[in-house]
Protein backbone atom coordinates (compact mmCIF):
# COMPACT_ATOMS: atom_id res chain seq x y z
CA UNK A 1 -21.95 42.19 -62.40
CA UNK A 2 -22.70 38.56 -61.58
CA UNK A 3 -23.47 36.08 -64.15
CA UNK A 4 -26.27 33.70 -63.79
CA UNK A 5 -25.27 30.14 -64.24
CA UNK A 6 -28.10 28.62 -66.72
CA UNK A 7 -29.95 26.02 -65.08
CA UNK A 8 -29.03 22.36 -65.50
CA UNK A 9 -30.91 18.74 -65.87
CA UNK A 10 -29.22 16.82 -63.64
CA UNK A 11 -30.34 13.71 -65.62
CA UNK A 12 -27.85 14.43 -68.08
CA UNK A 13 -26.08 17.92 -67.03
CA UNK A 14 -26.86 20.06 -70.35
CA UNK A 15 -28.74 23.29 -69.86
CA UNK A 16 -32.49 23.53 -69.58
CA UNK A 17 -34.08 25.71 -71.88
CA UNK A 18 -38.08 26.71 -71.92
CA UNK A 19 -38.77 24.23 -74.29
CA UNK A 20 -39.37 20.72 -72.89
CA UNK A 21 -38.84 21.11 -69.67
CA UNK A 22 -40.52 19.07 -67.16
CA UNK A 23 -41.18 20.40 -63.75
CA UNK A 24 -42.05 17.59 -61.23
CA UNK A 25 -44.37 18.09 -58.43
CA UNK A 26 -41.35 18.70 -56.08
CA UNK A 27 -40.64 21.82 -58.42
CA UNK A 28 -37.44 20.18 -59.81
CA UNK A 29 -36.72 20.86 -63.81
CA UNK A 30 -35.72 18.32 -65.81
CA UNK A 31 -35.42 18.07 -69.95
CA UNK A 32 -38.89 15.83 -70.31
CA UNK A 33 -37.15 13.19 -71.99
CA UNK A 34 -34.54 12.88 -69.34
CA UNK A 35 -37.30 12.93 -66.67
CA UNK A 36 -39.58 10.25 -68.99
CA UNK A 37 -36.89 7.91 -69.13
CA UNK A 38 -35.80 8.25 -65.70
CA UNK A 39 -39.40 8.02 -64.20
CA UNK A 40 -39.81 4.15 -66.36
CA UNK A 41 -37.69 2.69 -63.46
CA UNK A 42 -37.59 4.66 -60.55
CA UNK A 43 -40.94 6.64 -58.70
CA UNK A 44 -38.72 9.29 -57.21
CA UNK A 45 -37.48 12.57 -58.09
CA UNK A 46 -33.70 12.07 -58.93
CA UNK A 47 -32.71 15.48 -57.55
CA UNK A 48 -34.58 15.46 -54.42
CA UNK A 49 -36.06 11.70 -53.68
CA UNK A 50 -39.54 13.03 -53.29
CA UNK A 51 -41.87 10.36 -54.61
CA UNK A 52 -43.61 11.23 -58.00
CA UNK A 53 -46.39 8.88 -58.79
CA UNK A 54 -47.83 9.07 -62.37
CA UNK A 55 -51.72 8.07 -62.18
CA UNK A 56 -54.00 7.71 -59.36
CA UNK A 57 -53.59 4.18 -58.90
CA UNK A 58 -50.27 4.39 -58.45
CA UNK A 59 -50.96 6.34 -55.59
CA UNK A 60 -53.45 4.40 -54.05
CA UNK A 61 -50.85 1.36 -54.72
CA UNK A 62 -48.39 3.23 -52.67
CA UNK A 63 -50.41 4.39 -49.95
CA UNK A 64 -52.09 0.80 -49.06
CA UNK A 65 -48.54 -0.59 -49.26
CA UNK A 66 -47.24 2.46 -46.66
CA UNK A 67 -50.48 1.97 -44.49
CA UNK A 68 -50.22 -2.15 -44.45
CA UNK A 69 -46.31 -1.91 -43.60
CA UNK A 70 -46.84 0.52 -40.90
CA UNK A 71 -45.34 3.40 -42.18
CA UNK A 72 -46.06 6.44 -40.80
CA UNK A 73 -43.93 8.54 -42.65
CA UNK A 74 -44.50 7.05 -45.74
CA UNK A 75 -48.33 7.50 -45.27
CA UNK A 76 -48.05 10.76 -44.78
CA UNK A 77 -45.45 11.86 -47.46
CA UNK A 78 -48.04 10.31 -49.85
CA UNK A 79 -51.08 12.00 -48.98
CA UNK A 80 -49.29 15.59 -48.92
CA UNK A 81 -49.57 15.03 -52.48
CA UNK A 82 -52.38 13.14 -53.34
CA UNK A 83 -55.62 12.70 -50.94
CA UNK A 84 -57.27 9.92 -51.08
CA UNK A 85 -60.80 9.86 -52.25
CA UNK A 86 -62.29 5.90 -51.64
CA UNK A 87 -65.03 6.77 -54.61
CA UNK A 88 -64.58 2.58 -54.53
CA UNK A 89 -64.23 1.99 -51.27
CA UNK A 90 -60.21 0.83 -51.77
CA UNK A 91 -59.00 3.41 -48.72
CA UNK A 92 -61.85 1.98 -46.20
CA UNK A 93 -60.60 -1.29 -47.35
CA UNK A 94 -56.84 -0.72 -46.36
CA UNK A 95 -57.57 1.58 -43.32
CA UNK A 96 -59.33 -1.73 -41.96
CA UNK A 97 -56.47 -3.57 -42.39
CA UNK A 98 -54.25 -0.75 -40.81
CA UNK A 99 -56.84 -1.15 -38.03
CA UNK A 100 -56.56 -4.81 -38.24
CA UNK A 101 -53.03 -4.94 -37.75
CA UNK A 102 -53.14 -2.40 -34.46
CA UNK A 103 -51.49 0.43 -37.06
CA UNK A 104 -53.21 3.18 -34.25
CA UNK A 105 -50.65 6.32 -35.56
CA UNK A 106 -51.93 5.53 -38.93
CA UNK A 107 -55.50 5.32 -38.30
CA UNK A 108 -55.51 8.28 -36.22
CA UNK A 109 -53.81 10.18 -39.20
CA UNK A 110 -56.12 9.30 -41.88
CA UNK A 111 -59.39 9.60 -39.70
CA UNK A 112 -58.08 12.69 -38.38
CA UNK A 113 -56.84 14.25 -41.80
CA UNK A 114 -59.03 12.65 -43.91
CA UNK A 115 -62.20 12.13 -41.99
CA UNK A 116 -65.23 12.50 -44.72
CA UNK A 117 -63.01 9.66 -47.16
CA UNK A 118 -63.75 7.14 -44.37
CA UNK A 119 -67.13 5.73 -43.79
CA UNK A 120 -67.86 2.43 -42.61
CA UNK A 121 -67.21 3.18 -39.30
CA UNK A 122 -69.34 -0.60 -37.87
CA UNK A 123 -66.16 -2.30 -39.75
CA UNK A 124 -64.09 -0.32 -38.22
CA UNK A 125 -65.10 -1.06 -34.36
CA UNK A 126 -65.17 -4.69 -35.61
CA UNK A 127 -61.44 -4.94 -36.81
CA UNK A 128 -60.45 -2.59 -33.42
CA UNK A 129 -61.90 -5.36 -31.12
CA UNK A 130 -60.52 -8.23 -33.50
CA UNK A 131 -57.48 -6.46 -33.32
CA UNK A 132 -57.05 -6.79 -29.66
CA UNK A 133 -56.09 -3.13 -29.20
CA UNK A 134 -57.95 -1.07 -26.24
CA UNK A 135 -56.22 2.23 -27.47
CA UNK A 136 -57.60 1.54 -31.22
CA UNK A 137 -61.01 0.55 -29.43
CA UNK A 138 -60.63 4.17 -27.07
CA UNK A 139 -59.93 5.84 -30.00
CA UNK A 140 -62.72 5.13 -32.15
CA UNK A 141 -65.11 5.17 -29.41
CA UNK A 142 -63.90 8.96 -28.40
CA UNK A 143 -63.96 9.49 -32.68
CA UNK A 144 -67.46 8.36 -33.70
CA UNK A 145 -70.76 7.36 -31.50
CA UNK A 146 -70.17 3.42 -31.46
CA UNK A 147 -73.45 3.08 -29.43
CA UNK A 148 -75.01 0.64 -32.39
CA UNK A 149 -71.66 -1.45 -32.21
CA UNK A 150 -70.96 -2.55 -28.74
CA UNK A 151 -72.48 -5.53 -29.79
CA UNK A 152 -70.08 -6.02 -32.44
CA UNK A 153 -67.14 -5.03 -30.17
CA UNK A 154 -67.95 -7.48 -27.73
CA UNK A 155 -68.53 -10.28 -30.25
CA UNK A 156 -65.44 -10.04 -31.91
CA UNK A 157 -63.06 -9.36 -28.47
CA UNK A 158 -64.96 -12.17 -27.11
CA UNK A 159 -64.09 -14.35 -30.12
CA UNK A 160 -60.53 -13.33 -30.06
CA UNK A 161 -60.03 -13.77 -26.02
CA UNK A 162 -59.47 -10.14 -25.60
CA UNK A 163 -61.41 -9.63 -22.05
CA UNK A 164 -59.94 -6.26 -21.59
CA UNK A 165 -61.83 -4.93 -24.01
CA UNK A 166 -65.35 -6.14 -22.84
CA UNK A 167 -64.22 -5.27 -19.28
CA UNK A 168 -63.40 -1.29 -20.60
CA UNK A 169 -67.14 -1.17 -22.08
CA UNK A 170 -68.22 -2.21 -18.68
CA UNK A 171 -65.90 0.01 -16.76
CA UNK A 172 -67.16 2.55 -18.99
CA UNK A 173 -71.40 1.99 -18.54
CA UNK A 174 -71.00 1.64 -21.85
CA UNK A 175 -72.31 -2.19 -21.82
CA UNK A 176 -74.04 -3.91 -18.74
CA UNK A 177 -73.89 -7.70 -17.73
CA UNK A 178 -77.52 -8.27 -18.87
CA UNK A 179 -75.95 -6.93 -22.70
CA UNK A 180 -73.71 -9.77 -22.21
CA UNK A 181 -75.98 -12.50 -21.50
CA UNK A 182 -78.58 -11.15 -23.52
CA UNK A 183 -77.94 -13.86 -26.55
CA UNK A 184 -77.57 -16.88 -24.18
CA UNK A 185 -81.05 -15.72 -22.61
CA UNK A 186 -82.54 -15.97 -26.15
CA UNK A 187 -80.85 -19.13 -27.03
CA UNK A 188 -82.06 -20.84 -23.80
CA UNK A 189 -85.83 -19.60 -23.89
CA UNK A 190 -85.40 -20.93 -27.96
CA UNK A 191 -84.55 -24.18 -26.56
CA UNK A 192 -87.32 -24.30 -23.80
């Protein structure tokens, strides 16, 4: 007959019993005071270096810090455990900087994963143009109807000296010349 080994904590080696255990969201068992002392100092599971994140905030922390590095992984190893919910706007917040800073993997994965979380899709258009990056551009454009923001897209890729992008709305027919001239036309008949 085989003898079962009693399970460990490999905090401090001693043999876990049903009282007091603490099982981390990774599944690992640890005796809870090991695991509350160990968890003061360190957000990962000591066994198997899955992060373990105590509150919500800590989180959202994490995430915006993943998504503003560039991170893929990271982004993705944190919302397999938590999802983010933006009840104050914080996630639209960060995925405009991720858009911001030309993050496209990222802001593919969130929109794609986490679609109903994100809303202020006008921002978003916005930050792609100011961004300089057609694909981020492309890719919102195929994602949400950015008729009402061409406008917007042209205004900030013309502020920023990105041509390319105001040339791919008009290799599109998604903008004519006339939309481009439009506000000097006004100016000039204001002026008359």
């Amino acid at each position: 007959s085989i003898t079962m080994e009693p399970e460990t904590c490999s905090l401090c080696d001693l043999p876990l019993t049903d009282v007091n255990v603490a099982t981390l969201e990774c599944k690992d068992k640890f005796h809870f005071l090991c695991a509350f002392d160990y968890m003061k100092c360190s957000s990962k599971c000591p066994k198997c270096n899955t992060i373990i994140i105590q509150d919500d905030s800590n989180y959202r922390d994490k995430l915006h810090e993943y998504m503003n590095a560039g991170n893929l992984n990271k982004v993705i190893e944190i919302t397999e455990i938590w999802e983010p919910d933006n009840d104050d706007g914080q996630e639209d917040d960060a995925l405009v900087e991720s858009i911001a800073k030309g993050h496209i993997e990222i802001v593919k994965y969130l929109i794609d994963n986490f679609q109903q979380v994100f809303i202020s899709e006008g921002i978003y258009f916005s930050s792609a143009a100011s961004s300089g990056s057609l694909k981020l551009v492309i890719y919102l454009l195929d994602k949400y109807d950015g008729k009402d923001y061409y406008p917007d897209i042209v205004d900030c890729a013309a502020q920023k000296n990105y041509p390319h992008i105001i040339q791919y709305l008009l290799d599109q027919d998604l903008i004519s010349v006339r939309d481009l001239i439009k506000p000097f036309i006004r100016v000039r008949a204001a002026d008359d």
